[in-house]
Protein backbone atom coordinates (compact mmCIF):
# COMPACT_ATOMS: atom_id res chain seq x y z
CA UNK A 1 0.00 0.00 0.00
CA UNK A 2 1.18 3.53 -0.91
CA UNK A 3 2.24 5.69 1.92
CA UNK A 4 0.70 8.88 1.31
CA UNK A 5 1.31 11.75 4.34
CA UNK A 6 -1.93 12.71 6.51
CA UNK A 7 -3.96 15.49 4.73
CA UNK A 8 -3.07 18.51 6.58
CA UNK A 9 -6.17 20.61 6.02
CA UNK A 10 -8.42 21.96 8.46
CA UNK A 11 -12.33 20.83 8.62
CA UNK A 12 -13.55 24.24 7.09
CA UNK A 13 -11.37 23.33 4.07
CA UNK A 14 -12.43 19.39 3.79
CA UNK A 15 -13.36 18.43 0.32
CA UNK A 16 -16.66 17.46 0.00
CA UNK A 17 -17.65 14.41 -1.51
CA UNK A 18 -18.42 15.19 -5.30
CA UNK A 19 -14.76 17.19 -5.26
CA UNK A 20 -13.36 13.82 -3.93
CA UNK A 21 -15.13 12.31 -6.74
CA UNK A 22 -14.27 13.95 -9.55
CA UNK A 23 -10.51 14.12 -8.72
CA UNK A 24 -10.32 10.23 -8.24
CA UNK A 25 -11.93 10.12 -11.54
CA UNK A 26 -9.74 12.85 -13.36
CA UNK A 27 -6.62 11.04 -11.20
CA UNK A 28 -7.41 7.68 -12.04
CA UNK A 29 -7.84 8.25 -15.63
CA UNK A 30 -4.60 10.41 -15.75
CA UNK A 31 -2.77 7.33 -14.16
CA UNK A 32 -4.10 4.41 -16.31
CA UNK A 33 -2.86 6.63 -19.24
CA UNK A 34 0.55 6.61 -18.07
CA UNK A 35 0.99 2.85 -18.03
CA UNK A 36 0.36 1.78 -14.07
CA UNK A 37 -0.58 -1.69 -13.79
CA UNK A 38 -3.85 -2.52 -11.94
CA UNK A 39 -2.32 -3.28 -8.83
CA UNK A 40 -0.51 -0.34 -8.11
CA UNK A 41 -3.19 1.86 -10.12
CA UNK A 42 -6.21 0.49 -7.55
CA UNK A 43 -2.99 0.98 -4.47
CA UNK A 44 -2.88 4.03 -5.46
CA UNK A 45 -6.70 5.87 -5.75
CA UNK A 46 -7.49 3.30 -2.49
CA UNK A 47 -4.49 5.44 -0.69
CA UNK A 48 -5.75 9.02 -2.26
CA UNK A 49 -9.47 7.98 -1.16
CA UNK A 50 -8.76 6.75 2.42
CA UNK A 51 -6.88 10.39 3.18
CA UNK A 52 -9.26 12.27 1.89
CA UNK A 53 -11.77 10.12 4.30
CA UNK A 54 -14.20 8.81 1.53
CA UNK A 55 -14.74 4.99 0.92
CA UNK A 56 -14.35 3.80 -2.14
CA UNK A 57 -13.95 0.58 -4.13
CA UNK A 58 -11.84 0.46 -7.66
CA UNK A 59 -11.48 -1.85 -10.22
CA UNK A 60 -9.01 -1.76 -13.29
CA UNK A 61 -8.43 -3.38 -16.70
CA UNK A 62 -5.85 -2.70 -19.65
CA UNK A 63 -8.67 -0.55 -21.31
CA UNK A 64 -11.22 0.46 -18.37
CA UNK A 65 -11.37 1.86 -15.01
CA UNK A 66 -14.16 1.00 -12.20
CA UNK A 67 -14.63 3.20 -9.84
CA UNK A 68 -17.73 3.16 -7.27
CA UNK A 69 -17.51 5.93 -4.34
CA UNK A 70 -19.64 5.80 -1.11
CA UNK A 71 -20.89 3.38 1.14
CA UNK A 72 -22.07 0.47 -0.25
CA UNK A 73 -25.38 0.75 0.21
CA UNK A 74 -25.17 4.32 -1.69
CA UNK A 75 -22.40 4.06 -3.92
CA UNK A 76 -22.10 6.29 -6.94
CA UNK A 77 -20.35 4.05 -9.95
CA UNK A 78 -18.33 5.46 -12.72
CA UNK A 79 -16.97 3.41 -16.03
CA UNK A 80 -14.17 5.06 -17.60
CA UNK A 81 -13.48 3.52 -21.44
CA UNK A 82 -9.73 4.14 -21.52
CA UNK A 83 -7.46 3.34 -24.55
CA UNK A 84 -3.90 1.72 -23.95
CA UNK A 85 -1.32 3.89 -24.12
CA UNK A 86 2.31 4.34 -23.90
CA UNK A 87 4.41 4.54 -20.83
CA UNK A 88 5.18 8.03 -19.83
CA UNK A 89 6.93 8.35 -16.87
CA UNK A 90 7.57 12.29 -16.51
CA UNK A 91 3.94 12.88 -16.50
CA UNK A 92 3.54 9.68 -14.09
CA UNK A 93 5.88 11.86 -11.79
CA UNK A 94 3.73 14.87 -12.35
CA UNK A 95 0.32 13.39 -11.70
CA UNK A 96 1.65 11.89 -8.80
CA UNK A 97 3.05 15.20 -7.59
CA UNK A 98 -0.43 16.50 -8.08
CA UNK A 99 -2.29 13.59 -5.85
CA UNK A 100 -0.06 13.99 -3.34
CA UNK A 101 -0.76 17.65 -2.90
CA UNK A 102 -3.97 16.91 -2.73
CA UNK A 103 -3.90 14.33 -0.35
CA UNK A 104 -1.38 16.66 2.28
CA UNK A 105 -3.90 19.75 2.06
CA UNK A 106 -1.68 21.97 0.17
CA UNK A 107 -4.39 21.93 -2.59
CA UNK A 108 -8.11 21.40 -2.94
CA UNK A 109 -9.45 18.87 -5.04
CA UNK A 110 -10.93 21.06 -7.53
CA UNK A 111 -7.12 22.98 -8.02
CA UNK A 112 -6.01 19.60 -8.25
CA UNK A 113 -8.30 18.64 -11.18
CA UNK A 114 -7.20 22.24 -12.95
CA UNK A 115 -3.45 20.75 -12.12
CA UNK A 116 -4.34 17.33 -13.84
CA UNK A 117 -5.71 19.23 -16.79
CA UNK A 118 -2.76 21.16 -17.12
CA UNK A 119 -0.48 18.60 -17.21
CA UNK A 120 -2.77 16.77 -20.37
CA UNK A 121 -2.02 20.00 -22.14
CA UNK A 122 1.49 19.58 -21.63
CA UNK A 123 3.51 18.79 -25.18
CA UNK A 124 5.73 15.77 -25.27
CA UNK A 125 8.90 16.38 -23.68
CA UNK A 126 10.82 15.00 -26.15
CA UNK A 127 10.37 15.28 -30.14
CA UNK A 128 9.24 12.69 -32.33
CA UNK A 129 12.47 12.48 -34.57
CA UNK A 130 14.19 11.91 -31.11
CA UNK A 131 11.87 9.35 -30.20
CA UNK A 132 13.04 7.49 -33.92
CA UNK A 133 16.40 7.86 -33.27
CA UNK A 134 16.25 5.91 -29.72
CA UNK A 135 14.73 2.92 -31.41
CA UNK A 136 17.68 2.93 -33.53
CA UNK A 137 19.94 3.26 -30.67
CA UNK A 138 17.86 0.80 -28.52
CA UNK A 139 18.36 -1.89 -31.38
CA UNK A 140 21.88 -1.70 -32.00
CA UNK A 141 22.50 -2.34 -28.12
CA UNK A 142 20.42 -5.20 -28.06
CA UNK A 143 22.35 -6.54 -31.42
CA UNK A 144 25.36 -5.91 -28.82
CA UNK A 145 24.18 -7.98 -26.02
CA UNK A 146 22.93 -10.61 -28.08
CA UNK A 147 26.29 -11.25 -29.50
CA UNK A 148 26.22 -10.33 -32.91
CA UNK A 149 28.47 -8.03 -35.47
CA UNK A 150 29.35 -4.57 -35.92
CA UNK A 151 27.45 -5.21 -39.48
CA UNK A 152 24.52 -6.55 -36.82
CA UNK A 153 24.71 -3.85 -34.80
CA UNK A 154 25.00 -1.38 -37.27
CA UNK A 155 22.33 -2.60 -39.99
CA UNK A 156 19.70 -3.60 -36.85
CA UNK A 157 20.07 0.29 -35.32
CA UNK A 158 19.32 1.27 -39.14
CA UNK A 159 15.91 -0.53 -39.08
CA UNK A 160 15.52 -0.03 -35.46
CA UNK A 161 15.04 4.01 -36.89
CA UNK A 162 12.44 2.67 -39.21
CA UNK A 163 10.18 0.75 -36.65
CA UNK A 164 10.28 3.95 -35.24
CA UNK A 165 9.34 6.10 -37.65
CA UNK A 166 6.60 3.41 -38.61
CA UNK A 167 5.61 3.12 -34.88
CA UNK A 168 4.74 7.39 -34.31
CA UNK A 169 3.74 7.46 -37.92
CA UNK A 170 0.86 4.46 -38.02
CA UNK A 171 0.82 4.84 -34.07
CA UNK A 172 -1.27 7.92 -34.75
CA UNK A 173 -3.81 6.36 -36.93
CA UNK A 174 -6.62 3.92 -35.21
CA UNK A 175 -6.90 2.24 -39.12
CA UNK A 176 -3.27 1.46 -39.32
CA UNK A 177 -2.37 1.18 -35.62
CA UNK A 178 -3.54 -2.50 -35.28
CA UNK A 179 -1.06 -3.83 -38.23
CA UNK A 180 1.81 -1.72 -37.50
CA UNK A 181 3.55 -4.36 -35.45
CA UNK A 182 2.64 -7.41 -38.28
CA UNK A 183 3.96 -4.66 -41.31
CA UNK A 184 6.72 -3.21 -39.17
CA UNK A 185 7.90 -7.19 -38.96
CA UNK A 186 7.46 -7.90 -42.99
CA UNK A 187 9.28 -5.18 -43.84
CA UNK A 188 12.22 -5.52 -41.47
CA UNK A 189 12.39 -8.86 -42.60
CA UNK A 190 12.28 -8.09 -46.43
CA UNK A 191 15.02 -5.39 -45.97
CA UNK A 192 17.20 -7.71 -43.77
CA UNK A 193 16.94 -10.26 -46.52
CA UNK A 194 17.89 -7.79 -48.83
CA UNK A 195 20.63 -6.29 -46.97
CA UNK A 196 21.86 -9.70 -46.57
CA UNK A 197 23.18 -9.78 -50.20
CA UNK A 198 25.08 -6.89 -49.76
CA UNK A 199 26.85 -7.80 -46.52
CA UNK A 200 27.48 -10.44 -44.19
CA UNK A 201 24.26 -10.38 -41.52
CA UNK A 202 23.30 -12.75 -38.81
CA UNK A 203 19.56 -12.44 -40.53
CA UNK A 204 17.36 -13.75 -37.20
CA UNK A 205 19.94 -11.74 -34.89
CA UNK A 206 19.38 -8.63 -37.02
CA UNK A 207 15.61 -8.82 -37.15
CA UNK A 208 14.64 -9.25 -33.29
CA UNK A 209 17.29 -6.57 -32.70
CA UNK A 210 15.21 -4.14 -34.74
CA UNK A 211 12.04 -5.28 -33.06
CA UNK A 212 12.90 -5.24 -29.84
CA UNK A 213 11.33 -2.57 -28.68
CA UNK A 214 7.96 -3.76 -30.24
CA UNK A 215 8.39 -6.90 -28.59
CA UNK A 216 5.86 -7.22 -25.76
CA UNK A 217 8.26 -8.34 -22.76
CA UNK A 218 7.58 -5.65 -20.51
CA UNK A 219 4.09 -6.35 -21.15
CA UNK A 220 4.38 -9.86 -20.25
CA UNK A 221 6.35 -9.26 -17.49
CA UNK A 222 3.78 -6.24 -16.08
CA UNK A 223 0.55 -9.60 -17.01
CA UNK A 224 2.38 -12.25 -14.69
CA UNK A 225 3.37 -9.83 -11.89
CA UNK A 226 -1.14 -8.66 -11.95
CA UNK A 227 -1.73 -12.34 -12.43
CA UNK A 228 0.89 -12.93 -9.10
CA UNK A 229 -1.16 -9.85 -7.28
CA UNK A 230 -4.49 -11.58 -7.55
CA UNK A 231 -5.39 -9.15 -10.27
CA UNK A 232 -6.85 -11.97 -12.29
CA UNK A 233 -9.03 -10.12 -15.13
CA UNK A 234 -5.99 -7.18 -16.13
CA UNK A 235 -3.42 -9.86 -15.66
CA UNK A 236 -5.21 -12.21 -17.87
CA UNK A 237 -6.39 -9.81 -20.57
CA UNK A 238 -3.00 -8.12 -20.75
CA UNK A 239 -1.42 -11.62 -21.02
CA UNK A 240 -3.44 -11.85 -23.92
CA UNK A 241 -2.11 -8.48 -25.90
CA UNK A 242 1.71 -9.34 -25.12
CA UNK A 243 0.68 -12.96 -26.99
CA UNK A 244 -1.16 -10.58 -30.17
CA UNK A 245 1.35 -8.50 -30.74
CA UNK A 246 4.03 -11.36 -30.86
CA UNK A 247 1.76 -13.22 -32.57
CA UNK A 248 1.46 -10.12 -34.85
CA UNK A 249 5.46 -9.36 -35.24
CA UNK A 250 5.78 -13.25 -36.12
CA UNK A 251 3.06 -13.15 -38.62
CA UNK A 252 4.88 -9.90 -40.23
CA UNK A 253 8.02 -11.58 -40.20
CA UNK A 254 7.19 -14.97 -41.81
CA UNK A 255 5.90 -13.30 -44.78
CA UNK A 256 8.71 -10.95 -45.33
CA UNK A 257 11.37 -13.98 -44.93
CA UNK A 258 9.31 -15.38 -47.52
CA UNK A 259 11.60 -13.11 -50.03
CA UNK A 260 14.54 -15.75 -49.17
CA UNK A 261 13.49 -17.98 -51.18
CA UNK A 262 13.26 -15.97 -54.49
CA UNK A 263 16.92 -14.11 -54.49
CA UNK A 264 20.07 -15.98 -55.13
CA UNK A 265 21.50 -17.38 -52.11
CA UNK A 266 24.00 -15.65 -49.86
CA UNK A 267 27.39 -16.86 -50.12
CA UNK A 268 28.93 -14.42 -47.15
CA UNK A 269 30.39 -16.35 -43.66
CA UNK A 270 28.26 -15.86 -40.66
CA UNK A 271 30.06 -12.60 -39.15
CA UNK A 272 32.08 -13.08 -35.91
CA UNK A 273 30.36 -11.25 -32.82
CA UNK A 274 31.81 -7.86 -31.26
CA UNK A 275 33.84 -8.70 -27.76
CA UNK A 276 31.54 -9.61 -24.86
CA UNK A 277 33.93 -6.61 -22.73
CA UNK A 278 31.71 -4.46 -24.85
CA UNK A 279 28.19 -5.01 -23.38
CA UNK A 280 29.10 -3.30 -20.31
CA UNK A 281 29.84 0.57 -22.34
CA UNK A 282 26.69 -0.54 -24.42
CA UNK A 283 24.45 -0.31 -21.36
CA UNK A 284 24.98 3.53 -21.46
CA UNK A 285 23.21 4.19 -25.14
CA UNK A 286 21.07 1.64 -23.87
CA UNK A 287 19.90 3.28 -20.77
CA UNK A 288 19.75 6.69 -22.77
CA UNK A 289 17.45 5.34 -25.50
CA UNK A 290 15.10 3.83 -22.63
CA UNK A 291 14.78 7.34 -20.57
CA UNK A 292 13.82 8.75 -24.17
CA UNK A 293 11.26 6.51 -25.04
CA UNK A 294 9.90 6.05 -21.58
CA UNK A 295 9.59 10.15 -21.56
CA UNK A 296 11.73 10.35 -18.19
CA UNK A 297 13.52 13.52 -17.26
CA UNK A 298 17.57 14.02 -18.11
CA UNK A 299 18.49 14.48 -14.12
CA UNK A 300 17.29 11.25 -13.72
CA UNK A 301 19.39 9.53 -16.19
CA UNK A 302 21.74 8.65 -13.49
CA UNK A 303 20.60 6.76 -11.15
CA UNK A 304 18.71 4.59 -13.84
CA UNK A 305 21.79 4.11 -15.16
CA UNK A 306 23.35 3.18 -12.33
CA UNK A 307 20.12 0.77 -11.04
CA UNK A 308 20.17 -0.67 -14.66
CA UNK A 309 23.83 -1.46 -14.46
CA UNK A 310 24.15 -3.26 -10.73
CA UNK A 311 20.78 -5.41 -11.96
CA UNK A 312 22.76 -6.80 -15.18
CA UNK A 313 25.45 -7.50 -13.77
CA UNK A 314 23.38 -9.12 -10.81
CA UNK A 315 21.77 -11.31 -13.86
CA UNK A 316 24.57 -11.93 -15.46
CA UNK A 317 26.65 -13.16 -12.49
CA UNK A 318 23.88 -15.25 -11.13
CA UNK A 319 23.05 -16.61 -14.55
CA UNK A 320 26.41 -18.14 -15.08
CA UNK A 321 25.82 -20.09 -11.42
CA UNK A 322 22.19 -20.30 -11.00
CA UNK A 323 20.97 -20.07 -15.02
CA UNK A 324 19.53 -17.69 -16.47
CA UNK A 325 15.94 -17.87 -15.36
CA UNK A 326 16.83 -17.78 -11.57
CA UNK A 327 19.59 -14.66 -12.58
CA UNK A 328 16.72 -13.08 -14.18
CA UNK A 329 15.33 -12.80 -11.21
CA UNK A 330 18.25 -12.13 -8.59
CA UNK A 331 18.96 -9.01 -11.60
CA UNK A 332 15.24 -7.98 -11.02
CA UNK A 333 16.11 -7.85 -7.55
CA UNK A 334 18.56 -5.70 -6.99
CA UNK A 335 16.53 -3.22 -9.81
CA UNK A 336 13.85 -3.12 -7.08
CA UNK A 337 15.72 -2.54 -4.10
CA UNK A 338 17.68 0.15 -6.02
CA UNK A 339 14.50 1.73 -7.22
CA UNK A 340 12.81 1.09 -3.96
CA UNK A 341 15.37 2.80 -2.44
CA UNK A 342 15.59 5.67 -4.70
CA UNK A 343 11.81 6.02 -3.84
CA UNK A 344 12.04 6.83 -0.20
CA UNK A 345 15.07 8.96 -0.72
CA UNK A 346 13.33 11.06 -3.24
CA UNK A 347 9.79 10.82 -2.40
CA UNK A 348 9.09 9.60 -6.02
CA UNK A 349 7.15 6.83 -7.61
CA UNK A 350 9.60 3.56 -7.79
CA UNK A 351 8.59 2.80 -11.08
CA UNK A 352 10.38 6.10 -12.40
CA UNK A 353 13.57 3.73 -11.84
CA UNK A 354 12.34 -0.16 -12.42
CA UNK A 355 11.02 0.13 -15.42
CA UNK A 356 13.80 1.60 -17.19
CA UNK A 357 16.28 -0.57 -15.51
CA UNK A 358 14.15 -4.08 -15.80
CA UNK A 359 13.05 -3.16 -19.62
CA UNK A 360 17.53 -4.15 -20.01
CA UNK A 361 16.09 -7.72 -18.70
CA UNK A 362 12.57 -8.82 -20.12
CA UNK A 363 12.12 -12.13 -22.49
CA UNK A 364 10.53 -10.28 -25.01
CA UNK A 365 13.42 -11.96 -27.52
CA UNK A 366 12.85 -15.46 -26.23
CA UNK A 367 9.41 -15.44 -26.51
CA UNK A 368 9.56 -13.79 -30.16
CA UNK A 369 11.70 -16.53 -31.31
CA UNK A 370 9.25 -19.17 -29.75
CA UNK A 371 6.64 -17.63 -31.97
CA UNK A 372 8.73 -17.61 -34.78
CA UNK A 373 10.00 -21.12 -34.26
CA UNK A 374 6.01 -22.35 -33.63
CA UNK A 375 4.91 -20.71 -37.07
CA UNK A 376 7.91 -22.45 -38.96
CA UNK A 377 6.86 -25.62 -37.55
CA UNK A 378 9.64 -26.05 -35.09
CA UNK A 379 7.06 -27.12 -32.27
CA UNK A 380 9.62 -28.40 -29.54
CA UNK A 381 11.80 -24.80 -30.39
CA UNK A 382 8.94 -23.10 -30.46
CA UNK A 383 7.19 -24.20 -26.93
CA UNK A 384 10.57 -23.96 -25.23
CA UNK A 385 11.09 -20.39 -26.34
CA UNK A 386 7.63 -19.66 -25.00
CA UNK A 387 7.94 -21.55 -22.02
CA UNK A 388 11.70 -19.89 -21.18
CA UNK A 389 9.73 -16.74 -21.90
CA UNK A 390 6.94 -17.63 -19.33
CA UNK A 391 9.58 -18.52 -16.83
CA UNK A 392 11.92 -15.27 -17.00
CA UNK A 393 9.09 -13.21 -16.86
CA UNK A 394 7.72 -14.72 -13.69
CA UNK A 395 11.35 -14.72 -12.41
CA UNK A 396 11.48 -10.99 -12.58
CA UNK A 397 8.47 -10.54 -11.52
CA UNK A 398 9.42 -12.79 -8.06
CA UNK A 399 12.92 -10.61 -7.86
CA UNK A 400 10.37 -7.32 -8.05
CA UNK A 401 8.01 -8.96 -5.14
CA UNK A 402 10.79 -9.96 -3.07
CA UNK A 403 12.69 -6.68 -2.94
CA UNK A 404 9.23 -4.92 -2.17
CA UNK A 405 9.14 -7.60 1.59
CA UNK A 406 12.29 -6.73 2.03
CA UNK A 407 12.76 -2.71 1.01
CA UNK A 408 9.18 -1.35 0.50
CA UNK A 409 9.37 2.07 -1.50
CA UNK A 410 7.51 5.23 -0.18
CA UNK A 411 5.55 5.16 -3.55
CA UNK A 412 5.57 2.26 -5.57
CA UNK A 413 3.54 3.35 -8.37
């Protein structure tokens, strides 16, 4: 449960009921739409509600929000129809800066609505070219710490840039929105194939690299860890999106492969990987690309880094000794204490530092290549992949449970 200070106002300034009301409702909405699971996202308006002294039940789904205020036998219920939306951590901070005003006295409800408002109005913080570039960046990491060449590296931050530019571009568009993961896979596929002829590329290296950050594992890993919390219905339904949109990418990609087997064959060498030594500087652009795309604020670039940094190496070490399911989780671990830490040094949501940090340690890869594997009739591949998937994310999820017993953040949004 969030830890929210005592409200500090005075009876003749307590907010009546329908204020109460309508800032849970403008609050809760503003919070689904920055990516809180349900877990923390019912945590959350519960904590708001019970120091404001109104009761209050809520209930929440990837694309709804229940909430039904007053007693029971007099309860007001609202039904918010909320579309899924992108992670956006600087205005999670800023919501949450808002609530908690609220909840201390400093502000009425009502000025806390008009606060909520103006924060909607805000523009993003960073631009949309930006926001291309960091796929790039993001993918030519991730062809780092998957082992593969500078021509991997290189060629899979190239289409990396693409996705991204297909990703704001068709994002924006509720026609095109629901195929841009299956096209953004056929063409990455069709210009890896391509590319392929003109230098020497690790092909299925090259084209999860550029997907990566389409690939649902922070999704998965946020389904199993509302599935874990009892949060049955938003666990199971977002378990079900993570499995469409790699069922989607996979789809996209089978088709564009499909161009293999109409161009001459490639007669390069498979390329020799970059040093593993070089993973470790890699986490830097990494990290960088991640506060970019998850909208976080520059000052707070280092300590993600930093978080980010002792988890890998806390997955890699234990992977080597304890595989790499169980180092998933010891890595996911140490990101929550970290973060967890952070939060009750800096009075600021926890998630402002885990989900950077933990995104550097989500199956979305393995479970891709189970898909992949399944729809090329590789069935034993294919449910292995899936399974490992399954098993990392619930690993991570564990390491993010057990650091909460053990360090519990101020705010753990």
């Amino acid at each position: 449960m969030l830890s929210y200070p005592a409200a500090l106002m005075d009876a003749s300034r307590t907010p009546t009921r329908p204020q109460v009301s309508a800032f849970l409702l403008e609050f809760g909405r503003d919070l689904h739409q920055t990516g809180t699971p349900a877990h923390r996202l019912e945590e959350t308006l519960q904590a708001i509600a019970d120091q404001l002294g109104i009761e209050a039940q809520f209930f929440s789904t990837p694309t709804s929000l229940i909430l039904a205020i007053g007693p029971e036998t007099s309860q007001r219920t609202h039904l918010l129809r909320i579309e899924p939306s992108e992670v956006d951590l600087d205005r999670m901070i800023r919501v949450d800066d808002a609530a908690t005003r609220v909840a201390r006295g400093q502000i009425d409800p009502d000025e806390g609505i008009r606060a909520l408002r103006e924060i909607e109005r805000t523009p993003l913080r960073y631009p949309r070219w930006l926001i291309a570039v960091c796929f790039g960046v993001a993918s030519a990491s991730a062809g780092v710490f998957f082992g593969g060449s500078w021509q991997d590296s290189a060629v899979g931050g190239m289409l990396g840039v693409l996705v991204g530019i297909l990703a704001i571009t068709l994002g924006s568009s509720m026609r095109f929105a629901r195929v841009s993961e299956a096209l953004a896979g056929m063409i990455v596929a069709a210009l890896t194939i391509l590319l392929d002829r003109l230098v020497p590329l690790t092909q299925p290296l090259v084209i999860v690299s550029a997907l990566i950050v389409l690939l649902p594992g922070l999704t998965l890993t946020l389904a199993v860890n509302e599935l874990a919390t009892r949060h049955l219905v938003s666990g199971t339904a977002r378990m079900a999106h993570a499995a469409t949109i790699l069922v989607a990418v996979a789809l996209g990609v089978s088709i564009g492969v499909q161009l293999d087997r109409v161009l001459p064959a490639s007669e390069h060498l498979p390329p020799a990987g970059v040093p593993s030594w070089l993973q470790w500087p890699t986490l830097v652009p990494a990290c960088l690309s991640f506060t970019v795309l998850f909208r976080i604020r520059v000052p707070m670039v280092l300590p993600i880094m930093l978080i980010a940094a002792s988890g890998y190496l806390a997955a890699k070490g234990a992977g080597m000794v304890l595989g790499s399911e169980l180092g998933a989780g010891i890595g996911a671990m140490t990101v929550g204490l970290g973060a967890n830490a952070w939060s009750r040094i800096t009075d600021k949501p926890a998630a402002v530092c885990t989900l950077p940090a933990i995104i550097m340690l989500v199956p979305g890869a393995l479970g891709f290549r189970g898909v992949v594997a399944l729809a090329g009739s590789h069935t034993v591949q294919g449910v292995e992949g899936v399974v490992g998937a399954v098993l990392v994310a619930s690993s991570l999820v564990m390491g993010l449970l057990l650091a909460t017993v053990i360090l519990p953040a101020r705010k753990t949004l």
